[in-house]
Protein backbone atom coordinates (compact mmCIF):
# COMPACT_ATOMS: atom_id res chain seq x y z
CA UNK A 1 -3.54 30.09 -8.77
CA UNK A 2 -0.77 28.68 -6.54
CA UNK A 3 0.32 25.14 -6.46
CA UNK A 4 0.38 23.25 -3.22
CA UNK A 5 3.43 20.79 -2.32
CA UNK A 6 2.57 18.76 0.89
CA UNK A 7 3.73 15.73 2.67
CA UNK A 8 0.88 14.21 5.26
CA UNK A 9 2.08 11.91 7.52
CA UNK A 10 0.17 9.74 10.30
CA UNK A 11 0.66 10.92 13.98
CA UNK A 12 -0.70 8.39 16.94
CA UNK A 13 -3.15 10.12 18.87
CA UNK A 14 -1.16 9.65 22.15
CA UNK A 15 1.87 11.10 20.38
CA UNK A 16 1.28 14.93 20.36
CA UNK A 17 3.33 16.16 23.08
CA UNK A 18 6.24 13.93 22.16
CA UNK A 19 6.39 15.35 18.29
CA UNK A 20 6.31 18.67 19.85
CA UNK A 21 9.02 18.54 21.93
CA UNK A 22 11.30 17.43 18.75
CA UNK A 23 14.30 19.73 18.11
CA UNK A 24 13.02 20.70 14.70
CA UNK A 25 9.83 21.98 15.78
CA UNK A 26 10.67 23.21 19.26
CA UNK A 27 13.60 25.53 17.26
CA UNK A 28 11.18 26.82 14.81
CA UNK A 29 10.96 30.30 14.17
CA UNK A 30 7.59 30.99 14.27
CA UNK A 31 4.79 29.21 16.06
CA UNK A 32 1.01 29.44 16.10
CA UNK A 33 -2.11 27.94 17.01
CA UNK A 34 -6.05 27.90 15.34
CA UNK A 35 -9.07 26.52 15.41
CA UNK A 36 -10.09 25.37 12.35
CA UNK A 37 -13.39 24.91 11.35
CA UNK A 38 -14.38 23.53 7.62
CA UNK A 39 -17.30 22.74 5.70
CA UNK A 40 -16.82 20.59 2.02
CA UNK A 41 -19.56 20.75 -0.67
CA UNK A 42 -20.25 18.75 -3.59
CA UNK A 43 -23.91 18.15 -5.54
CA UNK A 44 -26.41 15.09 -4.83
CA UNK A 45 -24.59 13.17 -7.25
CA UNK A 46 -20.88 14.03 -6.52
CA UNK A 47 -20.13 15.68 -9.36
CA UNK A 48 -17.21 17.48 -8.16
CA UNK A 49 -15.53 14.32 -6.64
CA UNK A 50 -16.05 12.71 -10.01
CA UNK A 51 -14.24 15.01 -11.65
CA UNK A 52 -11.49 15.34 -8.69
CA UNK A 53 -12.52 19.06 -7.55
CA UNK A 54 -12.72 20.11 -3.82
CA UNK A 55 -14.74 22.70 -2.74
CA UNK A 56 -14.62 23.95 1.35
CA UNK A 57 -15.22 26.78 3.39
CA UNK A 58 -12.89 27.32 6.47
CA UNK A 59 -13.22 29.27 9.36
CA UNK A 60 -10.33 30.75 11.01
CA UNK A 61 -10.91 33.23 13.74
CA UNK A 62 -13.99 35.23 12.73
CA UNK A 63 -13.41 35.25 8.49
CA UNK A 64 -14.72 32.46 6.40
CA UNK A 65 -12.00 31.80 3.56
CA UNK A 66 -13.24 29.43 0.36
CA UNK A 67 -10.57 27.34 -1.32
CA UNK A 68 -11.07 25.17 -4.65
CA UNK A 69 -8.29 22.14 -5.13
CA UNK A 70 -7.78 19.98 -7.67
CA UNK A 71 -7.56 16.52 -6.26
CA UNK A 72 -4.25 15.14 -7.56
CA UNK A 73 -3.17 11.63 -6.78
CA UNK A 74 -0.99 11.04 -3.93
CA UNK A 75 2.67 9.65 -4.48
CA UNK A 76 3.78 7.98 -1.25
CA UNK A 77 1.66 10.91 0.74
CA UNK A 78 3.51 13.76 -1.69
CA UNK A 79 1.08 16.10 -3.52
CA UNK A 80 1.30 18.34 -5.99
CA UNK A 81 -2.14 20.09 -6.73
CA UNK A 82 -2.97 23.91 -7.82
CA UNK A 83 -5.52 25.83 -5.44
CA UNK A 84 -7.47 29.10 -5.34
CA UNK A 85 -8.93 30.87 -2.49
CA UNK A 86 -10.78 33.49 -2.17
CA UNK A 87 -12.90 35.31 0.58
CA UNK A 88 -16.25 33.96 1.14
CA UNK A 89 -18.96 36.93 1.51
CA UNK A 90 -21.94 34.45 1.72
CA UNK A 91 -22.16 33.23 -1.37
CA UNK A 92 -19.90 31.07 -4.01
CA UNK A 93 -17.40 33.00 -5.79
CA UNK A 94 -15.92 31.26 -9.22
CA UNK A 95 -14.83 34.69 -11.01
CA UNK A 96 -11.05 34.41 -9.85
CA UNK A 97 -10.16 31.39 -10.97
CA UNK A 98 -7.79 31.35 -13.97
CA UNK A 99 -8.44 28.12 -15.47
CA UNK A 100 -11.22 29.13 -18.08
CA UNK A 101 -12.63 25.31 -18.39
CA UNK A 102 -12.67 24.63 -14.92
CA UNK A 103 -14.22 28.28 -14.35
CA UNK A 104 -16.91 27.62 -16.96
CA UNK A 105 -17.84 24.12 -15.44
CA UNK A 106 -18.04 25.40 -11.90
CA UNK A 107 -20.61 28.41 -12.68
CA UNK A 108 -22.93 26.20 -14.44
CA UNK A 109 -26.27 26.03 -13.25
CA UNK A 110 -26.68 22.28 -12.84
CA UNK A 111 -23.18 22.54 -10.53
CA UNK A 112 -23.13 26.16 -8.24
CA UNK A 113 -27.04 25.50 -8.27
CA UNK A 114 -26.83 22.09 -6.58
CA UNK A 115 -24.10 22.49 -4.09
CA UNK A 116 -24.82 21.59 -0.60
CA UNK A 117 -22.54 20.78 2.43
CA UNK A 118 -21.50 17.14 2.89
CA UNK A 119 -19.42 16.78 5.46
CA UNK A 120 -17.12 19.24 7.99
CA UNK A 121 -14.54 19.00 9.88
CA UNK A 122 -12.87 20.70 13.18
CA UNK A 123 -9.25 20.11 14.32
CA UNK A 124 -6.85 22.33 16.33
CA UNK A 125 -3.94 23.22 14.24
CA UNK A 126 -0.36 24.44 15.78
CA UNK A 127 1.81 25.57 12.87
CA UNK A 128 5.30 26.15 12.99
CA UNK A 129 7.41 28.05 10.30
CA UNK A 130 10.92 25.99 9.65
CA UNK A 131 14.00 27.39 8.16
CA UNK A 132 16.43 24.53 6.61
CA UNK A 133 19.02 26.57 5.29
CA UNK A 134 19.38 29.27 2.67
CA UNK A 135 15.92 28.85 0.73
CA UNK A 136 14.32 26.18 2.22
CA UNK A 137 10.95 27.03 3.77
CA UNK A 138 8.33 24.58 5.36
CA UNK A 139 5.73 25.00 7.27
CA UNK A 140 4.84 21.92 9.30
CA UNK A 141 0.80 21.92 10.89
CA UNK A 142 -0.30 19.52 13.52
CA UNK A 143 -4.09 18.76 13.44
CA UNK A 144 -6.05 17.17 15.90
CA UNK A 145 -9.72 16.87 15.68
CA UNK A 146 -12.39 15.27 13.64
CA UNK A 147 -14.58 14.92 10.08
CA UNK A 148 -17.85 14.06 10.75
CA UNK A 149 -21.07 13.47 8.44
CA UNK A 150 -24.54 12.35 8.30
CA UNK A 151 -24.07 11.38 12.06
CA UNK A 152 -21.07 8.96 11.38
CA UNK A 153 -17.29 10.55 12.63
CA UNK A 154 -14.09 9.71 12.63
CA UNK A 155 -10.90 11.42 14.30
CA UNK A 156 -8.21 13.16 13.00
CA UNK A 157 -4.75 13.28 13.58
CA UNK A 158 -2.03 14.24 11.19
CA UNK A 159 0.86 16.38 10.45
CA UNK A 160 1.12 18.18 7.13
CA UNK A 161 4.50 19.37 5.74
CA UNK A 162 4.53 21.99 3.12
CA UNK A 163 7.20 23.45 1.12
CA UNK A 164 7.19 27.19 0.88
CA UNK A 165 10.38 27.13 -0.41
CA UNK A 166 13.31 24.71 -1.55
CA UNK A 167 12.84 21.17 -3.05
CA UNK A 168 10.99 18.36 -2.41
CA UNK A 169 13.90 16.39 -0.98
CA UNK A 170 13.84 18.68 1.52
CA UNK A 171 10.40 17.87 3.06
CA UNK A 172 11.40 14.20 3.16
CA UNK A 173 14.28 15.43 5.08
CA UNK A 174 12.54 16.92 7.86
CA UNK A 175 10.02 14.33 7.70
CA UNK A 176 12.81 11.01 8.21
CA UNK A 177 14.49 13.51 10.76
CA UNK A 178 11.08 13.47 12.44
CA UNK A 179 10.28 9.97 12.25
CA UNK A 180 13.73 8.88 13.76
CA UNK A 181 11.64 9.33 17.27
CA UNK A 182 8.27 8.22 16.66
CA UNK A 183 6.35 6.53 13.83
CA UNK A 184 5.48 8.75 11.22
CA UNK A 185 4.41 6.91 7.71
CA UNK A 186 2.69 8.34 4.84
CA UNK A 187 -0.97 9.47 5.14
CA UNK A 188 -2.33 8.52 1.92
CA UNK A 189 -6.09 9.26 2.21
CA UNK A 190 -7.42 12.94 2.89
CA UNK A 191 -9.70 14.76 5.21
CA UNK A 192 -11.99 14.93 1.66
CA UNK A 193 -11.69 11.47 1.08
CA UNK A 194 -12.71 10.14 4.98
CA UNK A 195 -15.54 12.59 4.47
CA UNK A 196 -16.90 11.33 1.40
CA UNK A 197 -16.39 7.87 3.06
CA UNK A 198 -18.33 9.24 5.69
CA UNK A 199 -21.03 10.82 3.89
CA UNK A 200 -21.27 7.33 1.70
CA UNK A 201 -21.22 5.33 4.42
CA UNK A 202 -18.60 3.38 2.69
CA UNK A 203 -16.91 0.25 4.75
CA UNK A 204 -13.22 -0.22 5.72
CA UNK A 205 -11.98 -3.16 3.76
CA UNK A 206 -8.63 -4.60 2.64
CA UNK A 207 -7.10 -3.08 -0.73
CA UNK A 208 -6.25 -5.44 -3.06
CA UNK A 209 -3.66 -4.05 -5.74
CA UNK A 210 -4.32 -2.63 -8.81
CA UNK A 211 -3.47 -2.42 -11.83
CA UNK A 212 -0.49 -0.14 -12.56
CA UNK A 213 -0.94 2.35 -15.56
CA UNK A 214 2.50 1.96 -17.54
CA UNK A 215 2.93 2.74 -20.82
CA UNK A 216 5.84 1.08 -23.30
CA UNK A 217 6.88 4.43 -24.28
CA UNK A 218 7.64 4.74 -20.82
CA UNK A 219 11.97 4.38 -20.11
CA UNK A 220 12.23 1.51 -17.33
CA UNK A 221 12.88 3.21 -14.55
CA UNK A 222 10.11 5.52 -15.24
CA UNK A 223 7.77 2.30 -14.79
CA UNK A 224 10.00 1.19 -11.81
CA UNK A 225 8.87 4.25 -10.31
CA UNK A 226 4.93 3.82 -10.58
CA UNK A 227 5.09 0.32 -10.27
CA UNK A 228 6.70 1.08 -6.64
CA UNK A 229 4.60 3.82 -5.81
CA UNK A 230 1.99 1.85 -6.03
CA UNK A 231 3.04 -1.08 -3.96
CA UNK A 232 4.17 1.47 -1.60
CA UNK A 233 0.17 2.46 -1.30
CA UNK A 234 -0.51 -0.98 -1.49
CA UNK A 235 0.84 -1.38 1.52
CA UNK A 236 -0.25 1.76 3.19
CA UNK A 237 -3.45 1.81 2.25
CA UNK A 238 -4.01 -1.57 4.49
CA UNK A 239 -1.96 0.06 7.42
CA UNK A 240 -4.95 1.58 9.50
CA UNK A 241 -6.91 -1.90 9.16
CA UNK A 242 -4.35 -4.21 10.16
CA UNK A 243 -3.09 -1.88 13.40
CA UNK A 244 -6.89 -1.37 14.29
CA UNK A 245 -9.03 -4.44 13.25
CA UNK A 246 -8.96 -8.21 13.38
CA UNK A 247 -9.57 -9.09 10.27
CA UNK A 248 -6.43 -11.23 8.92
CA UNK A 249 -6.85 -9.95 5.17
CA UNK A 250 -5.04 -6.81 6.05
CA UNK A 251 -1.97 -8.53 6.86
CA UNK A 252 -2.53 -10.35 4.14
CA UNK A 253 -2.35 -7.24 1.63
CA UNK A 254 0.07 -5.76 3.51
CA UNK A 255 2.24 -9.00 2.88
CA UNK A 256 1.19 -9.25 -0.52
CA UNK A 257 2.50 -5.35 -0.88
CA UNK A 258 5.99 -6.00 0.24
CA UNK A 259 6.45 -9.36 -1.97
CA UNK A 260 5.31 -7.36 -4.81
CA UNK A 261 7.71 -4.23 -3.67
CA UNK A 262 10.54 -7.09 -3.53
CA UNK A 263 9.64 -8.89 -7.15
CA UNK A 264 10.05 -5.31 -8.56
CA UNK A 265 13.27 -4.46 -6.99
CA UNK A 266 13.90 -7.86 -8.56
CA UNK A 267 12.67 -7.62 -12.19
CA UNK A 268 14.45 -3.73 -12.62
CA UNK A 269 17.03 -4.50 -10.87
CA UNK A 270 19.65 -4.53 -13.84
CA UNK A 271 18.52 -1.13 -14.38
CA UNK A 272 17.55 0.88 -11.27
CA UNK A 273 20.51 2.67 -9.36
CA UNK A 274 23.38 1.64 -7.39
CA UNK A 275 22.75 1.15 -3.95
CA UNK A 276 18.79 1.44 -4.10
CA UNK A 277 17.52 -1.83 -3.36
CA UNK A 278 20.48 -2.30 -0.69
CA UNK A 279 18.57 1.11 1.56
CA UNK A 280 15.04 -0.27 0.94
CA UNK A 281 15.58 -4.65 1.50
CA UNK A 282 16.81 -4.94 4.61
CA UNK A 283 13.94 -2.91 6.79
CA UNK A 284 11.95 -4.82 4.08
CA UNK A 285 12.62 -8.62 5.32
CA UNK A 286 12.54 -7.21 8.94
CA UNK A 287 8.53 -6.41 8.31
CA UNK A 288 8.23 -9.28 5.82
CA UNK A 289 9.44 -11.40 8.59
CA UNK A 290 6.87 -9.84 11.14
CA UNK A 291 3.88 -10.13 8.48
CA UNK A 292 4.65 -13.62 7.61
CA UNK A 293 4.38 -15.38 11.34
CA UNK A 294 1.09 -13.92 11.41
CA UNK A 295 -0.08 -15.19 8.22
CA UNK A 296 1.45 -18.45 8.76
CA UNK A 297 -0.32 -19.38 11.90
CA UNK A 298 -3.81 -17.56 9.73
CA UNK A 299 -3.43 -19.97 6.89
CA UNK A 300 -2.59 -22.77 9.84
CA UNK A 301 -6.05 -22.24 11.53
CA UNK A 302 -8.32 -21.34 8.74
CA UNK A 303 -7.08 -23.68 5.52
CA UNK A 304 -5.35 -26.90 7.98
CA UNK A 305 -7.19 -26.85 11.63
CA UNK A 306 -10.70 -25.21 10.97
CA UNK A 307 -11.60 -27.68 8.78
CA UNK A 308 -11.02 -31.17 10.73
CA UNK A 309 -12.62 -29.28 14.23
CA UNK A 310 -15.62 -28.90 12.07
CA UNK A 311 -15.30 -32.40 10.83
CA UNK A 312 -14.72 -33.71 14.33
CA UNK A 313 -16.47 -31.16 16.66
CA UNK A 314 -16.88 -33.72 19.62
CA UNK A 315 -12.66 -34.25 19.75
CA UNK A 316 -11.39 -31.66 22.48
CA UNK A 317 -8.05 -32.50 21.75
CA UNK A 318 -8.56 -30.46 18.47
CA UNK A 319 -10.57 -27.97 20.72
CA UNK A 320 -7.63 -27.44 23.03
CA UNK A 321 -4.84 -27.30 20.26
CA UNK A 322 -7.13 -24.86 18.25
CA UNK A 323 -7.31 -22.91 21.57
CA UNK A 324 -3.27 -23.43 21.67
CA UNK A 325 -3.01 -22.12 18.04
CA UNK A 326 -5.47 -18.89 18.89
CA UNK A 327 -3.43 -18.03 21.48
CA UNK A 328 -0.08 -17.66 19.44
CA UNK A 329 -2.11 -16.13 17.01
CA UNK A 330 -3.11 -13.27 19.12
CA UNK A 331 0.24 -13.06 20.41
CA UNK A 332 1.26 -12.69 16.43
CA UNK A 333 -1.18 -9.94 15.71
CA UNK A 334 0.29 -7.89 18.55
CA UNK A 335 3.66 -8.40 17.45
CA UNK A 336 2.52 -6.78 14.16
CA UNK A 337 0.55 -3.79 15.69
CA UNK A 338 3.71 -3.00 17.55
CA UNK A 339 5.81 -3.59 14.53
CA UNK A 340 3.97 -1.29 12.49
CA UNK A 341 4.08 1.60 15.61
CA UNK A 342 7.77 1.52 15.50
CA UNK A 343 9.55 4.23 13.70
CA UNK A 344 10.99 1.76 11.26
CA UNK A 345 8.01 1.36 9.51
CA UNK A 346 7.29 5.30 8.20
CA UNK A 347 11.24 5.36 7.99
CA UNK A 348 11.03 2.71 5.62
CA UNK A 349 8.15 4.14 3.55
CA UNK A 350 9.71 7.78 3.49
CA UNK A 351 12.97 6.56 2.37
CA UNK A 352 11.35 4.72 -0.57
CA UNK A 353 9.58 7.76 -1.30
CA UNK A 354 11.75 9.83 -0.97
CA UNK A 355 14.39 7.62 -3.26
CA UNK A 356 11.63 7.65 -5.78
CA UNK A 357 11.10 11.61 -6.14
CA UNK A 358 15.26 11.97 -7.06
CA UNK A 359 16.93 11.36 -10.35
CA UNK A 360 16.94 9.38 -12.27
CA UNK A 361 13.76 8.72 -11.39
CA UNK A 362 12.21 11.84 -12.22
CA UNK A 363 14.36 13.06 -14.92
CA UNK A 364 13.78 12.17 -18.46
CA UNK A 365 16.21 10.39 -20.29
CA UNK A 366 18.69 11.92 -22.49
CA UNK A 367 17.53 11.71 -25.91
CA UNK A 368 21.19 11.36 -27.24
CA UNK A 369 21.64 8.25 -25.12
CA UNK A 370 20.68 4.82 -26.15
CA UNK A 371 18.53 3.54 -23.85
CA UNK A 372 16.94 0.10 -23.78
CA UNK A 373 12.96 1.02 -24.24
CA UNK A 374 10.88 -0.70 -21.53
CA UNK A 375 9.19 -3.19 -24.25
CA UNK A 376 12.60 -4.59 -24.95
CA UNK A 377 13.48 -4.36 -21.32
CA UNK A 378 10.05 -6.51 -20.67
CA UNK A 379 10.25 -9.11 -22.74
CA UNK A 380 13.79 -10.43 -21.93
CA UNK A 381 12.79 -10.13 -17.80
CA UNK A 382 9.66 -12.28 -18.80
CA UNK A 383 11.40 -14.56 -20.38
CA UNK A 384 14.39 -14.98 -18.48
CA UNK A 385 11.63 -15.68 -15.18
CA UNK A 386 9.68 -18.05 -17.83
CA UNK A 387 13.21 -19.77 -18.67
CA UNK A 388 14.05 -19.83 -14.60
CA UNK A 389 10.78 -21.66 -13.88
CA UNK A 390 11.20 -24.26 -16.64
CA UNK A 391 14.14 -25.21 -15.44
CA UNK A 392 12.81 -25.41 -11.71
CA UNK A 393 9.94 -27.46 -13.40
CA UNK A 394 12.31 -29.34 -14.40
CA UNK A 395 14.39 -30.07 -10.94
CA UNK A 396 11.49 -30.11 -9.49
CA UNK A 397 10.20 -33.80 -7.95
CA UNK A 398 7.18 -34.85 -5.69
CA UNK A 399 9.26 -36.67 -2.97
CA UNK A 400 11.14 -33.33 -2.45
CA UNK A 401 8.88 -30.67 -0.95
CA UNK A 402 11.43 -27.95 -0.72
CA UNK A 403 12.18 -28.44 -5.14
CA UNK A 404 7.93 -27.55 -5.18
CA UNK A 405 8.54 -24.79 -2.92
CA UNK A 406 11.11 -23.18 -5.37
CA UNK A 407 8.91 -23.64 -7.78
CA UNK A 408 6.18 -22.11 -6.59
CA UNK A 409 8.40 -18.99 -5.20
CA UNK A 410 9.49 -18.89 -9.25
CA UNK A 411 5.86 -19.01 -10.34
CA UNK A 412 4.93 -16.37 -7.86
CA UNK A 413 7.44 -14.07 -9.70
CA UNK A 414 6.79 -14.28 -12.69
CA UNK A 415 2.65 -14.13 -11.70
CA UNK A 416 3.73 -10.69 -10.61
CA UNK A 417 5.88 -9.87 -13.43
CA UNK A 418 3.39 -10.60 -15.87
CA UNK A 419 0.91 -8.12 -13.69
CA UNK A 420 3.06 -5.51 -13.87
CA UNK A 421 3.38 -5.13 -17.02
CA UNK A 422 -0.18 -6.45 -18.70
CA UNK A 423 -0.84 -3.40 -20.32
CA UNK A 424 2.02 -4.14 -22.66
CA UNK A 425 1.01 -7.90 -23.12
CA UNK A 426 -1.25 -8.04 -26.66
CA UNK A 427 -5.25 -8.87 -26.37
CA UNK A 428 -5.83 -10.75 -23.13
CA UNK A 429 -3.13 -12.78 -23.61
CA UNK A 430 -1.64 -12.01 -20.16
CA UNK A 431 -4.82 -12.32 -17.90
CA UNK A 432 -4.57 -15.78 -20.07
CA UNK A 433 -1.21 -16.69 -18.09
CA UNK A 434 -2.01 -15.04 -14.74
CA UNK A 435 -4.64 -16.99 -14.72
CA UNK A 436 -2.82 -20.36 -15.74
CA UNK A 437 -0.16 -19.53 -13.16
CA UNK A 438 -2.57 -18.49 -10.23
CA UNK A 439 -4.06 -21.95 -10.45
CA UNK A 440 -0.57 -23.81 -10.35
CA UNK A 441 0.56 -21.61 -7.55
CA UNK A 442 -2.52 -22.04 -5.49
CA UNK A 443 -1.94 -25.63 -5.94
CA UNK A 444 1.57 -25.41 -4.91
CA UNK A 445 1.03 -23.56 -2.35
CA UNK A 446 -1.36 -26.16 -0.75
CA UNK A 447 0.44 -28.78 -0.73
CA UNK A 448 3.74 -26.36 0.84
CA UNK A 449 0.92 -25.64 3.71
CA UNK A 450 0.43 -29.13 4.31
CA UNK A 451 4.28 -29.86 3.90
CA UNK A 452 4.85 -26.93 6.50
CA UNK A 453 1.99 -27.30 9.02
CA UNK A 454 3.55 -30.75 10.61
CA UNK A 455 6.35 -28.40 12.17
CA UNK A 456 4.78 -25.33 13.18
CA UNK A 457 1.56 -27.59 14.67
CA UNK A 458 3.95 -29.41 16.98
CA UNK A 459 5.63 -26.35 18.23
CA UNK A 460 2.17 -25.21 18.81
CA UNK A 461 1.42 -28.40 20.44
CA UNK A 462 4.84 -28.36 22.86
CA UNK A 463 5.07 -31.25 24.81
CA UNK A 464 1.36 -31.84 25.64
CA UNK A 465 0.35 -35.27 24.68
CA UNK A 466 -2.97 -34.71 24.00
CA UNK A 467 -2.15 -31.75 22.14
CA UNK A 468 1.05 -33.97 19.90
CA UNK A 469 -2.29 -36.42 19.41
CA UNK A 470 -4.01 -33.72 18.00
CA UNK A 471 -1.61 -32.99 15.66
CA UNK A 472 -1.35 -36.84 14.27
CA UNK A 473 -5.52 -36.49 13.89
CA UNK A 474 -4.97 -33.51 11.56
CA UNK A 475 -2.57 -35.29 9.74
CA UNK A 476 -4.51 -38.56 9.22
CA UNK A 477 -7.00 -36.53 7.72
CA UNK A 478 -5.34 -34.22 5.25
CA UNK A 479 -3.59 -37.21 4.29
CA UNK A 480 -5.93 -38.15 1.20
CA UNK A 481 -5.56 -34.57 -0.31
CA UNK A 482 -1.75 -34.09 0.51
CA UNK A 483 -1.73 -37.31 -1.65
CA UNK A 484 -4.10 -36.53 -4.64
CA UNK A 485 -2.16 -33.14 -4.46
CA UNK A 486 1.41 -34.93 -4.93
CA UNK A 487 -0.48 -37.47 -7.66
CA UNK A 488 -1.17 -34.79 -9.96
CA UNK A 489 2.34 -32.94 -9.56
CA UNK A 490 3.34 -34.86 -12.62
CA UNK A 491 0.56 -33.16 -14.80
CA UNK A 492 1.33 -29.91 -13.00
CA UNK A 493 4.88 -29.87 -14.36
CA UNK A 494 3.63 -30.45 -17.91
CA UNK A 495 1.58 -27.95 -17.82
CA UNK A 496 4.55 -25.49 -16.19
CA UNK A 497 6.66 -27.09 -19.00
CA UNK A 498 4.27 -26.03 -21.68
CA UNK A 499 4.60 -22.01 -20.39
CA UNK A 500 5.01 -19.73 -23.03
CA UNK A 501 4.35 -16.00 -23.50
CA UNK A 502 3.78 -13.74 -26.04
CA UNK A 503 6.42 -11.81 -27.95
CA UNK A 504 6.94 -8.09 -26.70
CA UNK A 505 7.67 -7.31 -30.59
CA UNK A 506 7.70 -3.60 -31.65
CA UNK A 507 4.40 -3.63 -32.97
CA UNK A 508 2.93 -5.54 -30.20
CA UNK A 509 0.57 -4.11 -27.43
């Protein structure tokens, strides 16, 4: 058995010859080219994907080599997952692997009996060998091709870093060295996984997040690092969508992603490391920034225009400012496409990455040291964002619209807060309070849309009269819900005021 470190990242299709002509690759020692040509089998019911097995045959000149993985999760595009190969001499070989349970399961009847070929794949691969100083091996392989199955296919086009020899810190290395030039972020999802998509016919859609598997036994920066990770996929995970498609909920998650990202960097950071959030915030608010004018003008035509043209669908004033609005939306969504193409983006998702495979992330504390355990931790960042949103409550009044916007930001945090650590929360009790504070901040946040659409309508509108007209009919009527909204603030802030949360006790969870 050997264990397989790689890094994928995500190479534009137009972007071949430029990545080839880097310095890094161009000075390699050793450079070849293949034609690759694979075949991945599983049985009727996917009982090797269930269990996270791969199986494939690949050709490579005229020998047919078969390879078994263990499907490991992904951190950030990093993974870590034993392998065997074998020669293939027409039939299914099991006898050589060295894990006795996974041997055992494999040879079984009901699995080596069922297999059949699912999906296959063909790319050219040029590989070059890279020396980065005294024991530190990679070897970094362009593909370019495509996975295709049950008449569906999709194209590929990635470069895979592995380490042969040194540390992981040095694939990151070449990787941010090689994304200084071109974009280059994280490829999360395998040429397995797009098959099996393939195979199932399964739809592109927005990710929502998840929920994050921490454990209070865990020391908080241990849980610092999954909880990142898996914004960091969050994020990622929506990438392809919002470059390639027009649906506005991939923006959305990929906004979503980075607010999460920065209430993290929030909550931990009393304990995470010096200078860490400084290297990550910046680029962060940069592609916050981008995200956020295209969501803006979204929520603008769906949730504050949309609904009057329908009510009025004879006014062409409303017609022409919608067509206004449209056209600084599209302008928006190309602004983000570009945004995401730039070699700021993977730069800013390698660096977090990379940060988060270094100590002290990945080193276990010292036993000898008192460390606060991430229940205590917890429980005084909950209630220290519960105390901070009382007191907003508090300041908070219905004739000031930005007070309600603080408080709503405050709810938002602690909404997160609460998410991220649920598992720790006792019973139900937290899906209790998300759910509490999902409905104040959705109520909130209507009445900040209706607060903020008066400005960004009119510099949609410009100078056009008829356009500045339109923008008083929208107005008039949202008026008798921007006032019910602000009538019931008052029982809002009781309710806020009322807030309380569970102890984090030693025997809770």
């Amino acid at each position: 058995m050997a264990q397989q470190i790689t890094l994928k990242l995500e190479v534009a299709e137009d972007r071949h010859a430029f990545l080839q002509r880097h310095p890094a690759l161009a000075g390699a020692t050793v450079r070849e080219q293949h034609q690759l040509v694979s075949i991945y089998y599983d049985t009727g019911r996917m009982a090797l994907r269930r269990a996270g097995i791969l199986l494939r045959l690949r050709r490579q000149g005229e020998s047919w080599q078969q390879t078994i993985k263990r499907q490991e999760g992904s951190d950030g595009g990093l993974t870590r997952r034993p392998e065997w190969q074998t020669p293939y001499l027409n039939h299914f070989d099991f006898s050589h692997i060295d894990d006795a349970e996974l041997r055992d399961w494999l040879q079984k009847d009901k699995i080596s009996g069922r297999l059949a070929a699912i999906f296959e794949s063909k790319v050219r691969r040029t590989v070059w060998q890279i020396d980065r100083g005294p024991g530190k091996r990679i070897l970094a392989k362009l593909d370019r091709g495509w996975i295709a199955s049950s008449g569906r296919r999709d194209t590929i086009s990635e470069l895979e870093l592995q380490l042969l020899a040194g540390s992981v810190d040095s694939l990151y290395s070449l990787a941010l060295e090689l994304a200084q030039r071109q974009a280059l972020p994280p490829l999360l999802l395998s040429k397995a996984e797009r098959g099996y998509r393939l195979f199932l016919n399964t739809p592109a859609q927005p990710v929502r997040a998840g929920k994050v598997a921490i454990d209070a036994r865990d020391p908080p920066l241990a849980a610092f690092r999954l909880i990142a990770l898996d914004c960091l996929s969050h994020l990622q995970l929506n990438h392809a969508g919002a470059v390639r498609s027009e649906d506005a909920e991939y923006v959305h998650q990929m906004r979503v992603a980075t607010r999460r990202l920065r209430a993290a960097l929030r909550m931990f950071g009393p304990v995470l490391p010096a200078g860490f959030a400084e290297q990550l915030v910046p680029p962060m608010r940069e592609l916050m920034q981008a995200l956020g004018q295209a969501r803006d003008l979204d929520v603008l035509m769906a949730e504050i225009v949309a609904p009057v043209a329908t009510a009025l669908p004879d006014e062409p004033r409303l017609t022409d400012l919608a067509s206004a609005i449209t056209n600084r939306l599209y302008a928006a969504r190309s602004a983000i496409r570009h945004t995401l193409r730039q070699p700021a983006y993977g730069q800013l998702l390698l660096t977090a990455a990379s940060l988060l495979q270094r100590t002290p992330f990945v080193e276990a504390p010292n036993p000898d040291e008192e460390t606060l355990s991430l229940r205590q931790f917890a429980d005084r960042r909950l209630r220290r964002l519960l105390k901070n949103i009382h007191e907003l409550a508090a300041a908070a009044r219905p004739e000031n619209p930005p007070s309600l916007h603080e408080l709503r930001i405050g709810i938002k945090r602690l909404r997160y807060a609460i998410e991220f650590f649920d598992p720790m929360l006792p019973g139900k009790s937290g899906v209790a309070v998300i759910k509490r504070l999902a409905g104040l901040q959705e109520e909130l946040g209507q009445l900040n849309d209706l607060a903020s659409a008066g400005t960004l309508l009119m510099v949609c509108a410009g100078r056009e009269p008829h356009l500045r007209e339109a923008v008083t009919l929208i107005g008039g009527w949202h008026g008798q819900r921007h006032a019910a909204l602000l009538a019931d603030i008052p029982n809002k802030l009781k309710t806020i005021r009322g807030l309380d949360l569970p102890r984090l006790g030693q025997n809770s969870g």
